[in-house]
C-alpha atoms as a PDB file:
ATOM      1  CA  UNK A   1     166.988 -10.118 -76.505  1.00  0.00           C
ATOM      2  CA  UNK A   2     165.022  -7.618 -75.255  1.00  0.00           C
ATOM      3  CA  UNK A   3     162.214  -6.813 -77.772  1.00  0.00           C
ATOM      4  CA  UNK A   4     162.436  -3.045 -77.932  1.00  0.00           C
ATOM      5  CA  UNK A   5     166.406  -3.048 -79.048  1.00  0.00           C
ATOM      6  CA  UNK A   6     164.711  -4.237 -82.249  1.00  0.00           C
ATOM      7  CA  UNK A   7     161.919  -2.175 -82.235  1.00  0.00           C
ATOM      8  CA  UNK A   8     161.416   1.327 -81.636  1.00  0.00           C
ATOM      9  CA  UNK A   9     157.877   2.430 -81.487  1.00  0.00           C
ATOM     10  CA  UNK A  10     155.915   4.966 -83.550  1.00  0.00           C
ATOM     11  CA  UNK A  11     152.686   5.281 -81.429  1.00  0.00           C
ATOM     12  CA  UNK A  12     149.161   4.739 -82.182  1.00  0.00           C
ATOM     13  CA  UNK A  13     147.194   5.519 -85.090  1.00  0.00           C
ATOM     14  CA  UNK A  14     144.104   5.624 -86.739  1.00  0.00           C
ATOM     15  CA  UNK A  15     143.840   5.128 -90.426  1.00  0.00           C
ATOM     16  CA  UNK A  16     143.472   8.954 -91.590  1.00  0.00           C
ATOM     17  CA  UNK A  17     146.187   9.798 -89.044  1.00  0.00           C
ATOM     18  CA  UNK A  18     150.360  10.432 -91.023  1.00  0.00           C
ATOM     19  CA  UNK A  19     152.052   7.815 -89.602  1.00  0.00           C
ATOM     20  CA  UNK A  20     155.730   9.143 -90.496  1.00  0.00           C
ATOM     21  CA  UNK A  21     158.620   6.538 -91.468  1.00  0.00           C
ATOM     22  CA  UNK A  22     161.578   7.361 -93.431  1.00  0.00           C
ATOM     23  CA  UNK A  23     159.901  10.522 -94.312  1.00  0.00           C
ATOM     24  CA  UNK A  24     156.639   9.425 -95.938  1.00  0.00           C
ATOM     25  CA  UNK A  25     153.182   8.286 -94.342  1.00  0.00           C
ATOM     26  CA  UNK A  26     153.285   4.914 -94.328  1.00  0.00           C
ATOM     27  CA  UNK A  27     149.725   4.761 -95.064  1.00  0.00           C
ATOM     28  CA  UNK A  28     150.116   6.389 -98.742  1.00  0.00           C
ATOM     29  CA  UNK A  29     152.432   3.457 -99.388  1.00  0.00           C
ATOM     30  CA  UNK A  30     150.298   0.042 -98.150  1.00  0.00           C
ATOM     31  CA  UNK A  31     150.083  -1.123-101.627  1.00  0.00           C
ATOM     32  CA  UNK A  32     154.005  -1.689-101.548  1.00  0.00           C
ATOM     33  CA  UNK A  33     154.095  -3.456 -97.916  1.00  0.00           C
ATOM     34  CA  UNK A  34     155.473  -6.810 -98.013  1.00  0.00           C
ATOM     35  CA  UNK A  35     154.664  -9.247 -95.137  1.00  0.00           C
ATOM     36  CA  UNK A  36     157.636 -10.892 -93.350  1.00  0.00           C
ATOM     37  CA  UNK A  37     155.915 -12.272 -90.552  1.00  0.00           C
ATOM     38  CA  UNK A  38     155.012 -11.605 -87.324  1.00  0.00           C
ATOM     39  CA  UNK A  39     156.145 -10.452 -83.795  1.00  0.00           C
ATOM     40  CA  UNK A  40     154.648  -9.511 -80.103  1.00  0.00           C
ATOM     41  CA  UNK A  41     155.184  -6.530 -79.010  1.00  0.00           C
ATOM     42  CA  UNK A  42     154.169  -4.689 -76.226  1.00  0.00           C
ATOM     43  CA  UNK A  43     151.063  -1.838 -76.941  1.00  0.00           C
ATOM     44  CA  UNK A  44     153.300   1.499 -77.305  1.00  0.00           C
ATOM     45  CA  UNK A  45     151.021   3.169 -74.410  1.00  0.00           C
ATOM     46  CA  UNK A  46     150.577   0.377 -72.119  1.00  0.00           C
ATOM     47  CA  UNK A  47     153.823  -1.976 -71.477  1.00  0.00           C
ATOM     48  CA  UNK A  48     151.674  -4.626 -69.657  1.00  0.00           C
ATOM     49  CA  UNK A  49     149.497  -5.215 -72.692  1.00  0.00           C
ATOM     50  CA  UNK A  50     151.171  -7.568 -75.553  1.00  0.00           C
ATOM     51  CA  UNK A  51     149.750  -8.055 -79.337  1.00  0.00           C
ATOM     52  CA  UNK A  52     150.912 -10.250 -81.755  1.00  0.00           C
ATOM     53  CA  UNK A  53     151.844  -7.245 -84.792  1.00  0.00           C
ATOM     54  CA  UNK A  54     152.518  -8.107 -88.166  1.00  0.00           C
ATOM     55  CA  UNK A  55     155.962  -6.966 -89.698  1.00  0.00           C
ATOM     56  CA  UNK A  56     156.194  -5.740 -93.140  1.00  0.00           C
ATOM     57  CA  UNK A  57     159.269  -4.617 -95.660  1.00  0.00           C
ATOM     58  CA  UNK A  58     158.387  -1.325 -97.972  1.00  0.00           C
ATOM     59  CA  UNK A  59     161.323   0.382 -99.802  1.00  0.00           C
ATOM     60  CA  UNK A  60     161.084   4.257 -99.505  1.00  0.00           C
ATOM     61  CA  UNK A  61     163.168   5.908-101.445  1.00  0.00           C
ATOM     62  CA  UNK A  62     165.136   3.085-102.987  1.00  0.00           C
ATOM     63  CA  UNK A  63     165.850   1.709 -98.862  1.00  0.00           C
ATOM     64  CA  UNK A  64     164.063  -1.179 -97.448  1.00  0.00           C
ATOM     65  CA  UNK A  65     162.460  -0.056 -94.099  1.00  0.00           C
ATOM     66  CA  UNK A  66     160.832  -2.916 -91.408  1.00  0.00           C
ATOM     67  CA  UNK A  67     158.053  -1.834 -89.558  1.00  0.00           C
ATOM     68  CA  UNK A  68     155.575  -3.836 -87.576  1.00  0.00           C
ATOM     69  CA  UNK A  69     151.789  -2.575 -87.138  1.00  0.00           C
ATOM     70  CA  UNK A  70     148.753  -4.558 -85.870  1.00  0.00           C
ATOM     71  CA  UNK A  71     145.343  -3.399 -84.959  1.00  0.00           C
ATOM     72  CA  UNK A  72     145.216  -2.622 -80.602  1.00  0.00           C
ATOM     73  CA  UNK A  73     141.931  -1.789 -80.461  1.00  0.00           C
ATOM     74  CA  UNK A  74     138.992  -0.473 -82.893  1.00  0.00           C
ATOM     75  CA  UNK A  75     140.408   1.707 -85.787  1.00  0.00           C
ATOM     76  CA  UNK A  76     143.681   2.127 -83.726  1.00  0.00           C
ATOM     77  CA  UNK A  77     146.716   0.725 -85.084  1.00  0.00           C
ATOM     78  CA  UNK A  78     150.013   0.561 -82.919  1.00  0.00           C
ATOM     79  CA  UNK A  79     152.883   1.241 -85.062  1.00  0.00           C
ATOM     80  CA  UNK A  80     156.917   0.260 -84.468  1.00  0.00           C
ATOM     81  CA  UNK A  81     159.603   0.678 -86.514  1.00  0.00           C
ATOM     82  CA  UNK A  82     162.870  -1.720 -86.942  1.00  0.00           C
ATOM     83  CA  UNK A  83     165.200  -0.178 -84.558  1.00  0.00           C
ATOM     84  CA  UNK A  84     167.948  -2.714 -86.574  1.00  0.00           C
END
């Protein structure tokens, strides 16, 4: 299966950038992230680059959402969100 029809992704971000999911900024809510595992997944800007992310379960507003995130490179954070 091809990785991105389970993944959709975000972008990159930085710590004090809103990284929107569900309506909230994930990053007010990493206290509540629960680690599932882990996946690679191709770096959002560059396709040719792969990093092994690690995929979390938060529940915003009462519904689970799965997201993966992992660190790309200093202080930026590549961000995808389960497309399933």
């Amino acid at each position: 299966m091809d990785v991105l029809t389970e993944w959709k992704p975000l972008g990159v971000f930085s710590e004090n950038m809103e990284v929107p999911l569900a309506g909230v900024n994930l990053w007010d809510h990493v206290s509540h992230w629960h680690k599932l595992g882990e996946a690679d997944l191709p770096h959002p800007d560059y396709r040719n680059q792969t990093h092994r992310l690690n995929v979390y379960e938060v529940t915003i507003s009462g519904l689970p959402q799965k997201f993966a995130m992992g660190e790309v490179s200093a202080g930026a954070y590549a961000f995808y969100s389960s497309a399933t």
